[in-house]
C-alpha atoms as a PDB file:
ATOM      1  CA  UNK A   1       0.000   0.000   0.000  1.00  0.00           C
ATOM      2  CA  UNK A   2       1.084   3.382  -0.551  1.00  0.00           C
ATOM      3  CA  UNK A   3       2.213   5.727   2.375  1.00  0.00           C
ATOM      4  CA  UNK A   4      -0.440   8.331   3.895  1.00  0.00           C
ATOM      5  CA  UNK A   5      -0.082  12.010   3.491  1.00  0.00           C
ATOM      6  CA  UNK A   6       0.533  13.906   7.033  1.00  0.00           C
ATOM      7  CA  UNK A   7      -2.808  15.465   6.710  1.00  0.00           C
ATOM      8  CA  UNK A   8      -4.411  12.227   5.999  1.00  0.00           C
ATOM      9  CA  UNK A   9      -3.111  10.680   9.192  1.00  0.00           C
ATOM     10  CA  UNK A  10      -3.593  13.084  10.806  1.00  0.00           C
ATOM     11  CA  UNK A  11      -7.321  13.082  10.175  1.00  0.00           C
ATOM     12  CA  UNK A  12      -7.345   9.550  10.760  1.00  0.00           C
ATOM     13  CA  UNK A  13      -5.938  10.306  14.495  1.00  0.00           C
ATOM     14  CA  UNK A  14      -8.226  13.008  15.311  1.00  0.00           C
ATOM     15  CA  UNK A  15     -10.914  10.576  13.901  1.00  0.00           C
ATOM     16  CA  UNK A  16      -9.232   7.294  16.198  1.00  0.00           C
ATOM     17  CA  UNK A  17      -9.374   9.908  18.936  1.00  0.00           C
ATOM     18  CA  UNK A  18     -12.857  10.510  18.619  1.00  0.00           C
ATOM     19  CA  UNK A  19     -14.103   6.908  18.517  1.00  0.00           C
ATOM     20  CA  UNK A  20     -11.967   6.250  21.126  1.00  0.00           C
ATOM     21  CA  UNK A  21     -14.249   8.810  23.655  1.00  0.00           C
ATOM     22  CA  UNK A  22     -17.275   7.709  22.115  1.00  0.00           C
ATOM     23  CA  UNK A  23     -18.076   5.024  25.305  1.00  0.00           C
ATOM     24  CA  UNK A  24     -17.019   7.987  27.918  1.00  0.00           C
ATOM     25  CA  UNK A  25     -19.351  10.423  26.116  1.00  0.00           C
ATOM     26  CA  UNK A  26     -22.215   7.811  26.131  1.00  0.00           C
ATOM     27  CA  UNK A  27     -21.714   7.370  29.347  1.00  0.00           C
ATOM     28  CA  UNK A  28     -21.857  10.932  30.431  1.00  0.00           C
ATOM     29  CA  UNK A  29     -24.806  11.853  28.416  1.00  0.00           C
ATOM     30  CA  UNK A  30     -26.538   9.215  29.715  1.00  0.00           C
ATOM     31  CA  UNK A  31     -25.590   9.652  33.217  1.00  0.00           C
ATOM     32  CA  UNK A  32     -27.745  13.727  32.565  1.00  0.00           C
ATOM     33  CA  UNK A  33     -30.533  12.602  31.183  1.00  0.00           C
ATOM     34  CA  UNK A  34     -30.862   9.690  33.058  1.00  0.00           C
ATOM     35  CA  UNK A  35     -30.590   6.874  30.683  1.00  0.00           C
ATOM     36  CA  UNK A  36     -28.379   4.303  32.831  1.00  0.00           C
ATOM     37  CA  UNK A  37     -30.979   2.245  33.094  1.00  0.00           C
ATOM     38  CA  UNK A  38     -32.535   0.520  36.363  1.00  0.00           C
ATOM     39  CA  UNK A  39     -29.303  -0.189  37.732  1.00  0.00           C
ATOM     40  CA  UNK A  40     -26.658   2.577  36.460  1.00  0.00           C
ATOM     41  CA  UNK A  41     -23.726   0.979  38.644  1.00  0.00           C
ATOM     42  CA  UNK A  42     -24.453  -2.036  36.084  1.00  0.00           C
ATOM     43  CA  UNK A  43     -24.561  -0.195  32.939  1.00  0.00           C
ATOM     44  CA  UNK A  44     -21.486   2.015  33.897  1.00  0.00           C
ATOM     45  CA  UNK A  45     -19.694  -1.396  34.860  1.00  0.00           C
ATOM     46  CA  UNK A  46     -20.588  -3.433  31.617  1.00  0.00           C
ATOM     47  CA  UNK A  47     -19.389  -0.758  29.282  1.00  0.00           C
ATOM     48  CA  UNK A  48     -16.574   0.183  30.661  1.00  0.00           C
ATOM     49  CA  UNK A  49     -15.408  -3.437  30.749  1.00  0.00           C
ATOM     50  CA  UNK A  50     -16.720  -4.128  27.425  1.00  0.00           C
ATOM     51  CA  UNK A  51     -14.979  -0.954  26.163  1.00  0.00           C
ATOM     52  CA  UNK A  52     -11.621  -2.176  27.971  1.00  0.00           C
ATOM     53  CA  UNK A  53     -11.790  -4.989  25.988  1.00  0.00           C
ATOM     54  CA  UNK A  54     -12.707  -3.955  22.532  1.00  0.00           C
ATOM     55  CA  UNK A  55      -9.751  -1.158  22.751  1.00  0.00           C
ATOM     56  CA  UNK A  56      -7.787  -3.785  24.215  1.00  0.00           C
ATOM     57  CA  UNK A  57      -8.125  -6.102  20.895  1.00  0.00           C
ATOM     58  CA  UNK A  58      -8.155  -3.597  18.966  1.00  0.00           C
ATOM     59  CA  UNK A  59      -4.724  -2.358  20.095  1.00  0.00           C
ATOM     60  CA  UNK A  60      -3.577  -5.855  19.562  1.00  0.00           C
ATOM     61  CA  UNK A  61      -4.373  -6.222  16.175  1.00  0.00           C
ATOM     62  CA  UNK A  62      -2.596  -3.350  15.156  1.00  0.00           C
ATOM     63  CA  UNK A  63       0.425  -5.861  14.639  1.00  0.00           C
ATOM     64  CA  UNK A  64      -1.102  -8.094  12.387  1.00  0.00           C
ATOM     65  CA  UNK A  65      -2.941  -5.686  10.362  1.00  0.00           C
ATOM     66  CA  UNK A  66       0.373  -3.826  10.042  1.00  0.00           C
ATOM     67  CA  UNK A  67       1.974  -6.637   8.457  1.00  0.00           C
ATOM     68  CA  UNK A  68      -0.647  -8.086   5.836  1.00  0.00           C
ATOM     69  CA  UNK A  69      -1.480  -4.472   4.583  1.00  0.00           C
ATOM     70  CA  UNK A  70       1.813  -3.376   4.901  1.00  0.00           C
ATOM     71  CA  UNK A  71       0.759   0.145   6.058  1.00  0.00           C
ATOM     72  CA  UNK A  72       3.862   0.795   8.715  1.00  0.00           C
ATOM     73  CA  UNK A  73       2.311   4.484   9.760  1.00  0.00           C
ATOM     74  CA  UNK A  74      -0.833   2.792  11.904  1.00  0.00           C
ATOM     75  CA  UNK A  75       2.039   1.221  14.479  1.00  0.00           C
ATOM     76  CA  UNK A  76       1.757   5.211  15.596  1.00  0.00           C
ATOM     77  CA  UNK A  77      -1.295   4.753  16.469  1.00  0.00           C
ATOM     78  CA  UNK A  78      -1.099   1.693  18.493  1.00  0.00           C
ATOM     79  CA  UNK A  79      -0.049   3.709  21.502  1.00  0.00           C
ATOM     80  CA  UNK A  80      -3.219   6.224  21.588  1.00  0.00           C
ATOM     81  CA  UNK A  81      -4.933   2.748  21.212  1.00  0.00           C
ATOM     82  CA  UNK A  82      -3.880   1.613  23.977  1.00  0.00           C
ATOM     83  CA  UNK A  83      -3.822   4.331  26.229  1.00  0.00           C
ATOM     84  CA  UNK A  84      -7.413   4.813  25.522  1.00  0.00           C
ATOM     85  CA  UNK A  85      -7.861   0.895  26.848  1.00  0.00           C
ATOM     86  CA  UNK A  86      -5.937   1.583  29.736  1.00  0.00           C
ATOM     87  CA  UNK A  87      -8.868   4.350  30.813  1.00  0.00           C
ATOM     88  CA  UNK A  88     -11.681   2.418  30.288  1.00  0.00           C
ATOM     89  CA  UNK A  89     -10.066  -0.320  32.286  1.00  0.00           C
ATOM     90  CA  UNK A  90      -9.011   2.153  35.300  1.00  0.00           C
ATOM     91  CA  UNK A  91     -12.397   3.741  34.897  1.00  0.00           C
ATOM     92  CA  UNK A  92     -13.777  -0.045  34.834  1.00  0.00           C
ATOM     93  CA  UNK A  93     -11.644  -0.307  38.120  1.00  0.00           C
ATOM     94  CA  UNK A  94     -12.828   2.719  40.003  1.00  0.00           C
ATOM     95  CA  UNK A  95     -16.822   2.036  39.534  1.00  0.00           C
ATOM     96  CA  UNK A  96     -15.855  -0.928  41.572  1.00  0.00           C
ATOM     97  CA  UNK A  97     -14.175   0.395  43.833  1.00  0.00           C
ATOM     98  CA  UNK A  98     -16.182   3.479  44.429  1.00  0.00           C
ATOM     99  CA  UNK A  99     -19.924   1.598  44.047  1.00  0.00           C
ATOM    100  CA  UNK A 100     -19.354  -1.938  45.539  1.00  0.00           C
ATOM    101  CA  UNK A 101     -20.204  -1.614  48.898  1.00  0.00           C
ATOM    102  CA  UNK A 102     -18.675  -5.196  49.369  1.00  0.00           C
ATOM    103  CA  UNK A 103     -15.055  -4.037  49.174  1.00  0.00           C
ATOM    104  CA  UNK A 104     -13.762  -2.788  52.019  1.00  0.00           C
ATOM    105  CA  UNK A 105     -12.061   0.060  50.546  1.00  0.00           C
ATOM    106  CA  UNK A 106     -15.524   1.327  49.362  1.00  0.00           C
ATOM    107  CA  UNK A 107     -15.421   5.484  49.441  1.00  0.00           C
END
């Protein structure tokens, strides 16, 4: 494959970027208008953890992906990639240990 122009990739980070806040931004417009659900501690818990795991796959397959397209620029992106995974999953983290009132470290 041929290399991407700077402005290309760069529109293709700003767009990664975007996707990648896409579960936090659910999540905070639903927490407003109250669209969480019955039990919100659930919801905020399931996608978090499902996001965590996605972004974590995601991130990855960046590898492979690099190697049978042959498009070496995305390996810069595997490190937003992952970062983003590593926030849902510490986000995924907290709502345990701020909600569960089963820990004993509960706030």
């Amino acid at each position: 494959m041929a290399s991407v122009s700077r402005s290309r990739f760069t529109a293709i980070r700003s767009l990664l970027f975007l996707a990648g806040l896409g579960p936090a931004l659910w999540l905070g417009w639903a927490a407003l208008t109250a669209h969480l659900g019955p039990d919100p501690v659930h919801t905020i818990q399931a996608v978090t953890g499902l996001s965590t795991l996605i972004i974590l796959f995601v991130t990855l397959a960046v590898t492979p992906i690099r190697r049978l397209s042959h498009w070496n620029a995305i390996i810069r992106l595997r490190r937003m990639i992952g970062q983003f995974a590593f926030f849902y999953a510490t986000l995924h983290l907290l709502s345990y240990v701020v909600f569960d009132p089963s820990l004993p470290i509960s706030l």
